[in-house]
PDB file of N, CA and C in Angstrom:
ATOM      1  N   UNK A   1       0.840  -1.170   0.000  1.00  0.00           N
ATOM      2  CA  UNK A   1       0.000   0.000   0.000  1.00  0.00           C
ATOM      3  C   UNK A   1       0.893   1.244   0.000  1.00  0.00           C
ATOM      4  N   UNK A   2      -0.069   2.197  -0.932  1.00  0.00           N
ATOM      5  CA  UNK A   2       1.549   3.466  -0.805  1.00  0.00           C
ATOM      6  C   UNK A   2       1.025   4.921  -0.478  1.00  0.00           C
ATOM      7  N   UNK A   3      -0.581   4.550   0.320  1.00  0.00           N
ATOM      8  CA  UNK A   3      -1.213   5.513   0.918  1.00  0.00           C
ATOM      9  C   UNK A   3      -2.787   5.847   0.538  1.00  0.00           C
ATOM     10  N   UNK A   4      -3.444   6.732   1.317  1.00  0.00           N
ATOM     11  CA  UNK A   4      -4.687   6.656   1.332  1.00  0.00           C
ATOM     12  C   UNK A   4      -4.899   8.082  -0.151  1.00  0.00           C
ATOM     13  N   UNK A   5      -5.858   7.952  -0.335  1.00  0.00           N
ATOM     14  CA  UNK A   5      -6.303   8.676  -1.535  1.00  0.00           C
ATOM     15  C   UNK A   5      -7.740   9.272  -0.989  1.00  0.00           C
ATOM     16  N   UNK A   6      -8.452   8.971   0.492  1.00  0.00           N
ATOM     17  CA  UNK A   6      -9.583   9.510   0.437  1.00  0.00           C
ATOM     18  C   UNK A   6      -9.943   8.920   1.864  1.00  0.00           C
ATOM     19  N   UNK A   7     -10.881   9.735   2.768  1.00  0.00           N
ATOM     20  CA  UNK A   7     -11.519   9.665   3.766  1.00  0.00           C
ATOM     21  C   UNK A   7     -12.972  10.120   3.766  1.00  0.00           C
ATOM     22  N   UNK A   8     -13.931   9.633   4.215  1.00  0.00           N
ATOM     23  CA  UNK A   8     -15.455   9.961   3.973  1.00  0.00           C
ATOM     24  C   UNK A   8     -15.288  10.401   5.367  1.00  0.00           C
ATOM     25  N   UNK A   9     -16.112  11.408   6.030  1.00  0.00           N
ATOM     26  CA  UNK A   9     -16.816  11.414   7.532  1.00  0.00           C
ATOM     27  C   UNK A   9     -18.503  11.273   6.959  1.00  0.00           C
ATOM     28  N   UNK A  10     -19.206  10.508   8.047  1.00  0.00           N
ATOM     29  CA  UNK A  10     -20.495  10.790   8.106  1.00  0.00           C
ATOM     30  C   UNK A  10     -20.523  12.064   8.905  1.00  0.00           C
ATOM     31  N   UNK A  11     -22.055  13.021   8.643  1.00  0.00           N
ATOM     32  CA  UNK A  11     -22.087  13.601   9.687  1.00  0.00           C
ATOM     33  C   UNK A  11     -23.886  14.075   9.534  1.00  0.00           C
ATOM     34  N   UNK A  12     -24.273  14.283  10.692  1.00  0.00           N
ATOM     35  CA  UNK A  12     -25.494  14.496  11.010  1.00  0.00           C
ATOM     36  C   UNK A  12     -26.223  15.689  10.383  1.00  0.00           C
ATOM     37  N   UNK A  13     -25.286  17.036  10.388  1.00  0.00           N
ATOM     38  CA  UNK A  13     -25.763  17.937   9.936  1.00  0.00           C
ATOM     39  C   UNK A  13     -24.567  18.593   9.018  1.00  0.00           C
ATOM     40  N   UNK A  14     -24.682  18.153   8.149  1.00  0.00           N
ATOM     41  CA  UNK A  14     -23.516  18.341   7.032  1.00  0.00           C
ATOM     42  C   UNK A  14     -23.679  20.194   6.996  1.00  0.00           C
ATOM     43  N   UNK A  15     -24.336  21.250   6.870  1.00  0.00           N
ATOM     44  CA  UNK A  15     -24.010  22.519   6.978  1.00  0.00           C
ATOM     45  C   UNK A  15     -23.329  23.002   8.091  1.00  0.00           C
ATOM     46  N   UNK A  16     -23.447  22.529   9.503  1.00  0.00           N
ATOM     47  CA  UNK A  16     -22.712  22.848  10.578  1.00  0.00           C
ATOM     48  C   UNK A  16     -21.599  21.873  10.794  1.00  0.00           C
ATOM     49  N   UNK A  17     -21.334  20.751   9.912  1.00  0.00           N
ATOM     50  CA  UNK A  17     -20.074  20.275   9.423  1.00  0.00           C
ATOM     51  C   UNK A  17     -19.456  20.840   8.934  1.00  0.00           C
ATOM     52  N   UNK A  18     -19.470  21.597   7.556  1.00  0.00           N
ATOM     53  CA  UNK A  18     -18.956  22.788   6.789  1.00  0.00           C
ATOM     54  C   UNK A  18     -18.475  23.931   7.581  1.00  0.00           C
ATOM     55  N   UNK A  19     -19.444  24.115   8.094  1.00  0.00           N
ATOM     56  CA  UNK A  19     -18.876  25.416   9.099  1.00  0.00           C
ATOM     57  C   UNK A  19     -17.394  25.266  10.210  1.00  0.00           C
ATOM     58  N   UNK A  20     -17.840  24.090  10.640  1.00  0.00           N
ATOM     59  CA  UNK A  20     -17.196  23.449  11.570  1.00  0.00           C
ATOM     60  C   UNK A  20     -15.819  23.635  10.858  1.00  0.00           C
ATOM     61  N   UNK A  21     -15.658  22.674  10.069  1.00  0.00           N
ATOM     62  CA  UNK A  21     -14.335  22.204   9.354  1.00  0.00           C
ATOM     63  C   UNK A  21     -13.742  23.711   8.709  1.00  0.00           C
ATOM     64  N   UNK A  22     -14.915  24.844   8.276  1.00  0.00           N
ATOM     65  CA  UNK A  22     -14.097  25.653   7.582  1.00  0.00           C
ATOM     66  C   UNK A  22     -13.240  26.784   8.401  1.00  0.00           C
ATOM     67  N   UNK A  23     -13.476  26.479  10.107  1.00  0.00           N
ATOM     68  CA  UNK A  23     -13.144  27.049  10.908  1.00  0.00           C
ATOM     69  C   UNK A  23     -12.061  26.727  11.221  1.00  0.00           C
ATOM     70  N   UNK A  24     -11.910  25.237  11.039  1.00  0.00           N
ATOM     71  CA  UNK A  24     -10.453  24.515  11.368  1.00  0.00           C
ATOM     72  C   UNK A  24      -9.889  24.945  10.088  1.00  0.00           C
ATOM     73  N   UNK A  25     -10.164  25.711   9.366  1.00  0.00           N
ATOM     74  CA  UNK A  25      -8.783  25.973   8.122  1.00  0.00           C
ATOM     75  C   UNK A  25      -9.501  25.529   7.026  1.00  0.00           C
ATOM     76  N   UNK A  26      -9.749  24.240   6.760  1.00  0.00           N
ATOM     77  CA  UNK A  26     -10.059  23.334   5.640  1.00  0.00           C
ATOM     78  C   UNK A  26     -10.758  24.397   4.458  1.00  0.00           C
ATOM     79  N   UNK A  27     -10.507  24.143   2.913  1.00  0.00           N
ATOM     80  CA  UNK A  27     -11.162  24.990   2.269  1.00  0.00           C
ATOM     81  C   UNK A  27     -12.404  24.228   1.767  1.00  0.00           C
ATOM     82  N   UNK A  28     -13.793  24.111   1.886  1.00  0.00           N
ATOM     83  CA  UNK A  28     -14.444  22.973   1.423  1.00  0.00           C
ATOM     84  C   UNK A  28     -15.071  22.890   0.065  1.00  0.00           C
ATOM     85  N   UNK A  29     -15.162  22.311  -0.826  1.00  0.00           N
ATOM     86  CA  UNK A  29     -16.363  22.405  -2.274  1.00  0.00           C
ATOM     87  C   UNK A  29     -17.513  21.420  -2.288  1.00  0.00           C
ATOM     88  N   UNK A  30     -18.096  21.898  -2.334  1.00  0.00           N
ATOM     89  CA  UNK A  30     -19.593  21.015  -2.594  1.00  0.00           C
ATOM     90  C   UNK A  30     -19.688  20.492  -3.509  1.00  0.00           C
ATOM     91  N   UNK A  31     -19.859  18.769  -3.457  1.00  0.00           N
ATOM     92  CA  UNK A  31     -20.062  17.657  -4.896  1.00  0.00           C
ATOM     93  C   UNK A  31     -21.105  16.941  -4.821  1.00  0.00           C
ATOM     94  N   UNK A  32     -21.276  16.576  -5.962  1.00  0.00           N
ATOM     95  CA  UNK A  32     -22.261  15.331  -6.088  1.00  0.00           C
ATOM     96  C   UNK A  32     -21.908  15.069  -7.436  1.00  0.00           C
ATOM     97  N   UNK A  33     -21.735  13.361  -7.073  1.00  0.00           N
ATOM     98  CA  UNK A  33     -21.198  12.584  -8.231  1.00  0.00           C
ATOM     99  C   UNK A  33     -22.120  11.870  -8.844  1.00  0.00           C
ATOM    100  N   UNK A  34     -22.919  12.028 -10.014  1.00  0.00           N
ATOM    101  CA  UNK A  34     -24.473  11.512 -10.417  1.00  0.00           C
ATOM    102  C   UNK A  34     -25.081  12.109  -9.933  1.00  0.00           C
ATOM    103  N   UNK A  35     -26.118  11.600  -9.693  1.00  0.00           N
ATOM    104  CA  UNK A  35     -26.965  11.168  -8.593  1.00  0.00           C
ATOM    105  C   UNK A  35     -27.270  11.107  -7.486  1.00  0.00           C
ATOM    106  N   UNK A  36     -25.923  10.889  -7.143  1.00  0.00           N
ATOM    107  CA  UNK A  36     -25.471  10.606  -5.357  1.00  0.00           C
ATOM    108  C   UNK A  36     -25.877  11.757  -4.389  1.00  0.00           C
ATOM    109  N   UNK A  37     -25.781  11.672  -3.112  1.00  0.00           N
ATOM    110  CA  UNK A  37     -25.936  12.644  -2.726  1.00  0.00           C
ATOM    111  C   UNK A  37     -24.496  13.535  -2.821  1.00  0.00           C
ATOM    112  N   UNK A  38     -25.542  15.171  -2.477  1.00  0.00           N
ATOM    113  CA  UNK A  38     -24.742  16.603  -2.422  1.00  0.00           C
ATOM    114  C   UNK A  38     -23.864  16.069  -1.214  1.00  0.00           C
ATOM    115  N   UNK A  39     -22.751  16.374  -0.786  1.00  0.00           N
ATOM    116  CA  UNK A  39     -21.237  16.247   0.110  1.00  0.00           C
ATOM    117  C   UNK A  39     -20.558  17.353   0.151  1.00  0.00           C
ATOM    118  N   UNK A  40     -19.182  17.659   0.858  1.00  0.00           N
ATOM    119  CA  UNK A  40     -18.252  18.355   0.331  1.00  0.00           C
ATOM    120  C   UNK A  40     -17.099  17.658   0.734  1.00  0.00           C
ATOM    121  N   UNK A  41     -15.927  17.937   0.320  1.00  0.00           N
ATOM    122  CA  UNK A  41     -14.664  17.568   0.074  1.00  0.00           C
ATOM    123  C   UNK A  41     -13.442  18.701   0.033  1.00  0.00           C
ATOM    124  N   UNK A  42     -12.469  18.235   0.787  1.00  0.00           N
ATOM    125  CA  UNK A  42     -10.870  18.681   0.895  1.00  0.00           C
ATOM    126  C   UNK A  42     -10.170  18.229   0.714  1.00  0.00           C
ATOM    127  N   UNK A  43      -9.262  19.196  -0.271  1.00  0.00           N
ATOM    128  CA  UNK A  43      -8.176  17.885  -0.841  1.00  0.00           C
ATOM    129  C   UNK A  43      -7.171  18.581   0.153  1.00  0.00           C
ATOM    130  N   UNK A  44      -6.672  17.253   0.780  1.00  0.00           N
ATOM    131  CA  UNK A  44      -5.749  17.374   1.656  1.00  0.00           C
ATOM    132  C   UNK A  44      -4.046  17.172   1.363  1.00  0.00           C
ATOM    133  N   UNK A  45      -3.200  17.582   0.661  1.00  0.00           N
ATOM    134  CA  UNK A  45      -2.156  17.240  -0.161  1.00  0.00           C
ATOM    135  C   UNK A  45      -2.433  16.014  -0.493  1.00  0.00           C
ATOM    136  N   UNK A  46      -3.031  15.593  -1.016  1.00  0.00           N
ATOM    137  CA  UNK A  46      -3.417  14.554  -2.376  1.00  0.00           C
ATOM    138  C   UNK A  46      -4.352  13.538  -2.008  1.00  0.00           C
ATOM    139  N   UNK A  47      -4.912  13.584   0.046  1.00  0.00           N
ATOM    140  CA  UNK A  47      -5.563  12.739   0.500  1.00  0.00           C
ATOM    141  C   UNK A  47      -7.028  13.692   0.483  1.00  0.00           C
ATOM    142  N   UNK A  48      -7.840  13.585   0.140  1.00  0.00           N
ATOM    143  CA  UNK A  48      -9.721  13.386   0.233  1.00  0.00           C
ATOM    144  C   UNK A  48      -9.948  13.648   1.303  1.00  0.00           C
ATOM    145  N   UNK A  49     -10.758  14.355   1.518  1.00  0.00           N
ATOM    146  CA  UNK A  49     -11.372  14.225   3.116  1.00  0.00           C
ATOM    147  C   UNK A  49     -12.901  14.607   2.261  1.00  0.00           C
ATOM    148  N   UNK A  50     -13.711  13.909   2.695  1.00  0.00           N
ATOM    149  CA  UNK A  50     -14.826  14.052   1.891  1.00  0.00           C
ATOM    150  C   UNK A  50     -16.031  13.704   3.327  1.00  0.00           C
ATOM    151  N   UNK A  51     -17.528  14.722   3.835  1.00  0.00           N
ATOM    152  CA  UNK A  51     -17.919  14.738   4.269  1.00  0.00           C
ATOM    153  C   UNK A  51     -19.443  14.486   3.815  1.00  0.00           C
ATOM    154  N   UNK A  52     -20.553  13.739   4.528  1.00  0.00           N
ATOM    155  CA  UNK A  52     -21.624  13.170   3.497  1.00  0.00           C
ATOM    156  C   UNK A  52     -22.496  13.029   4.540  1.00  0.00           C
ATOM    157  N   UNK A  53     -23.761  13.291   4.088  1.00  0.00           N
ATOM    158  CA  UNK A  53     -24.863  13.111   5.369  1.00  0.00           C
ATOM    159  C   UNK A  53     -24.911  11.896   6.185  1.00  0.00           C
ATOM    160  N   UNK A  54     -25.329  11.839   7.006  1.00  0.00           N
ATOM    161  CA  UNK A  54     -25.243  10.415   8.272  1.00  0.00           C
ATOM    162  C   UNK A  54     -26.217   9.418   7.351  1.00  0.00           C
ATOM    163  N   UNK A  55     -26.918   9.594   6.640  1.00  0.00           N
ATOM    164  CA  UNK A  55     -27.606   8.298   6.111  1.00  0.00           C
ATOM    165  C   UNK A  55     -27.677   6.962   6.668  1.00  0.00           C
ATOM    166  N   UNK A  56     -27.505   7.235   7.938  1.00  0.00           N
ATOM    167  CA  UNK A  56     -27.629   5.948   8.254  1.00  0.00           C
ATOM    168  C   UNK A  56     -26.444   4.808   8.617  1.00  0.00           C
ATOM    169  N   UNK A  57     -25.155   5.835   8.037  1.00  0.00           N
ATOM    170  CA  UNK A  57     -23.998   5.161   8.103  1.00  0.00           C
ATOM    171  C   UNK A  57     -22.741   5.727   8.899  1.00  0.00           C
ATOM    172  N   UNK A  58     -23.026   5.334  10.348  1.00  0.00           N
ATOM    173  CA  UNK A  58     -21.849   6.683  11.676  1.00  0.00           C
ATOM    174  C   UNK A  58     -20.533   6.471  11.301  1.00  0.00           C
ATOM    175  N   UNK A  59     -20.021   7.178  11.411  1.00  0.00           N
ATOM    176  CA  UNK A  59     -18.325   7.296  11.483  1.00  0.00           C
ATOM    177  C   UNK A  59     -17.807   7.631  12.721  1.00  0.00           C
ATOM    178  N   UNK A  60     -18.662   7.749  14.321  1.00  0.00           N
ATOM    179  CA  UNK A  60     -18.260   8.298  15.218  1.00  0.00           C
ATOM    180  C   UNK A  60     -16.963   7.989  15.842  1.00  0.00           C
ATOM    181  N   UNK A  61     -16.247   6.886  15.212  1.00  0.00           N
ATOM    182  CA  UNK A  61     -15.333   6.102  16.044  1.00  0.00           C
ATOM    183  C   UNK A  61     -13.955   6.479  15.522  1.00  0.00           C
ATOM    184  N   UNK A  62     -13.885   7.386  14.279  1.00  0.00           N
ATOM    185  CA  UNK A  62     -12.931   8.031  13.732  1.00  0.00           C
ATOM    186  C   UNK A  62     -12.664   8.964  14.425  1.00  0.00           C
ATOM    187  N   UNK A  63     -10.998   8.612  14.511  1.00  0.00           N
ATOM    188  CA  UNK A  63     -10.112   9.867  14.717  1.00  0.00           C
ATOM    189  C   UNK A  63      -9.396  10.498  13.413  1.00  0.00           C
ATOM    190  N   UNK A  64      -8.768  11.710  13.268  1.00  0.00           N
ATOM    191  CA  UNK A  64      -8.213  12.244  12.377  1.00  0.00           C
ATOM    192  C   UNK A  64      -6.756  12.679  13.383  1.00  0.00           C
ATOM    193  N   UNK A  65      -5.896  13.027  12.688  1.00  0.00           N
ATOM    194  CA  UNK A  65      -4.978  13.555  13.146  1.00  0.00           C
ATOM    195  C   UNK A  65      -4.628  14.991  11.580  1.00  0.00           C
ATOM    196  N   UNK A  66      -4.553  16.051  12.034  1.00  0.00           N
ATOM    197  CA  UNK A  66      -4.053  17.366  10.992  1.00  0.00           C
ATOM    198  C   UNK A  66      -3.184  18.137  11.580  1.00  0.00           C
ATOM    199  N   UNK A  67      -2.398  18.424  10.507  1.00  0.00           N
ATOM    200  CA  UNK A  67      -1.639  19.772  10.630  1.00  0.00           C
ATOM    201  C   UNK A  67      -2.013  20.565   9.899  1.00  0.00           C
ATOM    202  N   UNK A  68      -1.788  21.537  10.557  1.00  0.00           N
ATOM    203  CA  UNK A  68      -2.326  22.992  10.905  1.00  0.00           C
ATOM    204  C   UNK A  68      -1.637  24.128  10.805  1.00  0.00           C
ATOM    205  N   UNK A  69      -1.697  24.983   9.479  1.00  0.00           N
ATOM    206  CA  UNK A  69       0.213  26.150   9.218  1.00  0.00           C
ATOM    207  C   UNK A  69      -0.184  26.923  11.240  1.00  0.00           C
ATOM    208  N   UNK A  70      -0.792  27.403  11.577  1.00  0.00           N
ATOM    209  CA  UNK A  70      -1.099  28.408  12.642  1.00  0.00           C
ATOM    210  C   UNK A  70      -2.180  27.815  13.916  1.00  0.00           C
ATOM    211  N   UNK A  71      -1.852  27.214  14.529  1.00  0.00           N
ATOM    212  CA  UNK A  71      -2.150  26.353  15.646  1.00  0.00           C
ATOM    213  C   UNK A  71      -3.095  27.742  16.851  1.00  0.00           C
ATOM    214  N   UNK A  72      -2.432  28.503  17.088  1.00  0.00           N
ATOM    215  CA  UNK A  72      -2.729  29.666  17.606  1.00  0.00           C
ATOM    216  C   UNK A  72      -4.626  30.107  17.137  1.00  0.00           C
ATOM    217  N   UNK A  73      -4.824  30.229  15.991  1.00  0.00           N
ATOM    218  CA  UNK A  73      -5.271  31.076  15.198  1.00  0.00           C
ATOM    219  C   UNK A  73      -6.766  30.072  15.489  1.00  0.00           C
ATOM    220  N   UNK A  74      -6.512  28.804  14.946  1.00  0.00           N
ATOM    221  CA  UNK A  74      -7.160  27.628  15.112  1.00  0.00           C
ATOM    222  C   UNK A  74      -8.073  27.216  15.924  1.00  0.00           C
ATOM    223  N   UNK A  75      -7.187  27.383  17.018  1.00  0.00           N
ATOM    224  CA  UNK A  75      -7.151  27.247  18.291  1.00  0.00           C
ATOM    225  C   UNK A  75      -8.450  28.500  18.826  1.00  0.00           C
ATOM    226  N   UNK A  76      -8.712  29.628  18.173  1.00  0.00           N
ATOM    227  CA  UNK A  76      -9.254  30.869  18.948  1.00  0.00           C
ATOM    228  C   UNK A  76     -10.615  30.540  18.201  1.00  0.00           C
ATOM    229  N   UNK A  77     -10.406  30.062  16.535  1.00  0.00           N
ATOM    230  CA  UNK A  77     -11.697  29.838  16.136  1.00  0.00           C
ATOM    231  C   UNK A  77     -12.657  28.777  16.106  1.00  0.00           C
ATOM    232  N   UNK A  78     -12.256  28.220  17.025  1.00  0.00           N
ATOM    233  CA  UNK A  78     -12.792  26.574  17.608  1.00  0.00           C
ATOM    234  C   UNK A  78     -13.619  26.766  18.943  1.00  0.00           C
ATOM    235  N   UNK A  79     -13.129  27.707  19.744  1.00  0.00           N
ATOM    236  CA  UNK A  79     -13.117  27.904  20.950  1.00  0.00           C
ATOM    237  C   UNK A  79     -14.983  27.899  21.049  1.00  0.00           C
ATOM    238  N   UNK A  80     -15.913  28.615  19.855  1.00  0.00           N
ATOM    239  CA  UNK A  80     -17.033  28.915  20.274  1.00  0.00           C
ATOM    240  C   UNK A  80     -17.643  27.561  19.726  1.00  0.00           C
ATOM    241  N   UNK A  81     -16.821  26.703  19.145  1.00  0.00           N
ATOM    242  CA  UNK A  81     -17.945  25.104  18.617  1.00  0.00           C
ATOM    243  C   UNK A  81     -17.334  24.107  19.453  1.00  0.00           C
ATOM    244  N   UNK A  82     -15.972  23.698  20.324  1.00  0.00           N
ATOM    245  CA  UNK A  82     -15.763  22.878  21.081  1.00  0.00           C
ATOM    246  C   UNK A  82     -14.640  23.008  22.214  1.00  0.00           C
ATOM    247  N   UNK A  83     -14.629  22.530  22.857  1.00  0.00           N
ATOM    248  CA  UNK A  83     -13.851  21.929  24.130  1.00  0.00           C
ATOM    249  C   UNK A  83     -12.278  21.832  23.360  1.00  0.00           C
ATOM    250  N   UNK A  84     -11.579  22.912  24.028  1.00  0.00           N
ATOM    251  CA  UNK A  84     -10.120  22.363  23.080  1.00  0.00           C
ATOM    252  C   UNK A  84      -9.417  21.943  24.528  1.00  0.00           C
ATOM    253  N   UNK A  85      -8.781  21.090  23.969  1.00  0.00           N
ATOM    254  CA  UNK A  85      -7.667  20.308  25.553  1.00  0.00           C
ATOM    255  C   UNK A  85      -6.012  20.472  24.384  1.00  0.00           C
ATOM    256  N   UNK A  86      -5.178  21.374  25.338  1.00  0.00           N
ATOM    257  CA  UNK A  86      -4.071  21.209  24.713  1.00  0.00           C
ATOM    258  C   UNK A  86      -2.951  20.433  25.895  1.00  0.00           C
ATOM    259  N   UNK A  87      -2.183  19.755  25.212  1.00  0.00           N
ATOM    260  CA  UNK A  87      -0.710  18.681  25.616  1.00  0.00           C
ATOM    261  C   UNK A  87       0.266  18.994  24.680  1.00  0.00           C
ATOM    262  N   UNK A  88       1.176  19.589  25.996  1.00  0.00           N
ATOM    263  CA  UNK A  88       2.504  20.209  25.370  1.00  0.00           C
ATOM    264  C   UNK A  88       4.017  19.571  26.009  1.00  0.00           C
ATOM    265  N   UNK A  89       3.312  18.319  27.121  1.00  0.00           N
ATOM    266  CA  UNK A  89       4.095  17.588  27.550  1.00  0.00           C
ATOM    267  C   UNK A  89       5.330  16.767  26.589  1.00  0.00           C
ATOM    268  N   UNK A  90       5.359  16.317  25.409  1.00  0.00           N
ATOM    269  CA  UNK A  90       6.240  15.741  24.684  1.00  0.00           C
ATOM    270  C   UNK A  90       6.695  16.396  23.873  1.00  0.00           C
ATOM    271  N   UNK A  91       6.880  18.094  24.459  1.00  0.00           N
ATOM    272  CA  UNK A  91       7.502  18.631  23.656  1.00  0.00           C
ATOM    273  C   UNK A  91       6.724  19.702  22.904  1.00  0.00           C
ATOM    274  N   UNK A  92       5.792  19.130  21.910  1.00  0.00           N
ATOM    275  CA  UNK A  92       4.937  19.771  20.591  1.00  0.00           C
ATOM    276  C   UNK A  92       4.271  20.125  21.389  1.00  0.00           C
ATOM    277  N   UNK A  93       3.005  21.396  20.934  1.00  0.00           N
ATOM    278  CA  UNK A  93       1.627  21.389  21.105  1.00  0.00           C
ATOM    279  C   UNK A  93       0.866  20.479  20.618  1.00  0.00           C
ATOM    280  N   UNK A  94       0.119  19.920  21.355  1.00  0.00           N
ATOM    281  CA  UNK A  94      -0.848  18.784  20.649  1.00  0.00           C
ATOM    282  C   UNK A  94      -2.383  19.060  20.732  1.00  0.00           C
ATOM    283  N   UNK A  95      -3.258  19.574  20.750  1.00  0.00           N
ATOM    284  CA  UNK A  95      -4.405  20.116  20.436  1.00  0.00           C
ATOM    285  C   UNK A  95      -5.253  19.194  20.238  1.00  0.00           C
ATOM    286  N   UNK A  96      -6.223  18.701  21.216  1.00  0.00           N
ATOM    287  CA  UNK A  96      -7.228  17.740  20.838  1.00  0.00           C
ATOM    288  C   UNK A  96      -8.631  18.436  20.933  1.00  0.00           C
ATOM    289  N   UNK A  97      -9.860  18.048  19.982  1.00  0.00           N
ATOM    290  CA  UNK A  97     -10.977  18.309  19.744  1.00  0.00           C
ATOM    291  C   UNK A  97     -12.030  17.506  18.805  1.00  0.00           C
ATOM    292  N   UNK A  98     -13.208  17.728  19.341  1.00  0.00           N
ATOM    293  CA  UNK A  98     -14.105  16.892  18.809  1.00  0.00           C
ATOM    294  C   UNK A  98     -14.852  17.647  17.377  1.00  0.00           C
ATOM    295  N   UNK A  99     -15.368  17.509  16.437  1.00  0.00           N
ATOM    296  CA  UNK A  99     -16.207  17.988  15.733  1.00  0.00           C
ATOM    297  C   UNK A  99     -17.709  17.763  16.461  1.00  0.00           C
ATOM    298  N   UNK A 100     -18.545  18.703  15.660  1.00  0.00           N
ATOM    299  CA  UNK A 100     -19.941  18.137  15.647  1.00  0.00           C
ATOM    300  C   UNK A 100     -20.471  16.898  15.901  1.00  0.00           C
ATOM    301  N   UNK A 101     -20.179  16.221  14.907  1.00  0.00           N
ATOM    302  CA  UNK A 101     -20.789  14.333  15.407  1.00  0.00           C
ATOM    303  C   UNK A 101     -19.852  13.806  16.354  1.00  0.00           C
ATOM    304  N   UNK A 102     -18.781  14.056  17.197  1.00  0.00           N
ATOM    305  CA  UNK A 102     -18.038  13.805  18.028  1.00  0.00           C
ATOM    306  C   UNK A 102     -16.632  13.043  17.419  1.00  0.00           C
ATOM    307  N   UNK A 103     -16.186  13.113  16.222  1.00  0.00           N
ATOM    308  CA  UNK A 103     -15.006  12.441  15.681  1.00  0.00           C
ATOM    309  C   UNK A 103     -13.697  13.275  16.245  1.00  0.00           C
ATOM    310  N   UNK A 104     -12.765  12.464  16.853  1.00  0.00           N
ATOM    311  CA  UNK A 104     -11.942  13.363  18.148  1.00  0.00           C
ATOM    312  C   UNK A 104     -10.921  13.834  16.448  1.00  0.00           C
ATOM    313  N   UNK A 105     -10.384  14.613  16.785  1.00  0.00           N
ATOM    314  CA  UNK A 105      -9.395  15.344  15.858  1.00  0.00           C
ATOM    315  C   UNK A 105      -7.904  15.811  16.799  1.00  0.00           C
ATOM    316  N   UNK A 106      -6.936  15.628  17.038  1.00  0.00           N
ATOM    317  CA  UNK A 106      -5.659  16.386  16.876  1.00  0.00           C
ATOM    318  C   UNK A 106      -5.392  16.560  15.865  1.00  0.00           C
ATOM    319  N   UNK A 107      -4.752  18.136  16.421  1.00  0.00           N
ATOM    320  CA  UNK A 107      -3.604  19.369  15.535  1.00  0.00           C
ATOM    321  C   UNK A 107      -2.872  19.060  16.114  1.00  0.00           C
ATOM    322  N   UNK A 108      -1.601  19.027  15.172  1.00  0.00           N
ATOM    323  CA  UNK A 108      -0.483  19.492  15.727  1.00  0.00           C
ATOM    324  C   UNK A 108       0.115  20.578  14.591  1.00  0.00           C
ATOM    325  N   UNK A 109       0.853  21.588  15.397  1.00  0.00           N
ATOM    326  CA  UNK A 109       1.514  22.676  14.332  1.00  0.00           C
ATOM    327  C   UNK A 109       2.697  22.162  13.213  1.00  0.00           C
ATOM    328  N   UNK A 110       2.238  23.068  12.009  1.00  0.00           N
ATOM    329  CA  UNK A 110       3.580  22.328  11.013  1.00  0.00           C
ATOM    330  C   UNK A 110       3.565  23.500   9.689  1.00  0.00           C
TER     331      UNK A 110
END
């Protein structure tokens, strides 16, 4: 295997997903492939992050891990959608947080 090409999240309320994610940085575009349902998607240096209504199908058990150019910045515009816990014990800042449907996420700066 020589790496991932794509990640789906389910999420419950895919507009306050958008919001969510566009707060963490992410730039998002809205797709639909056919038919399929409307989504949006980030291309993440060459990996997918692609977000899609809960239909029925949870992703709650996903973690993500991202870097982040400005950890600081991030960090201030998160503050009004979740609980940020930072660990700076090994050195780095490590930044943990949940999204909307509860999928835990660390930042770390890079």
């Amino acid at each position: 295997m020589r790496g991932f090409s794509y990640v789906v999240l389910r999420c419950a309320d895919l507009e306050r997903t958008r919001q969510f994610y566009e707060a963490l940085g992410l730039q998002l575009v809205p797709e639909q492939h056919g038919s399929g349902l409307k989504h949006y998607s980030s291309d993440l240096g060459g990996v997918i992050l692609e977000f899609y209504p809960f239909a029925g199908k949870p992703t709650s058990g996903l973690q993500l891990g991202l870097v982040v150019p400005d950890i600081g910045r991030v960090i201030e515009s998160l503050r009004s959608w979740t609980t940020v816990t930072m660990d700076d014990s090994g050195g780095a800042a490590v930044v943990t947080i949940r999204d909307p449907d509860g999928h835990r996420i660390e930042l770390r700066a890079g």
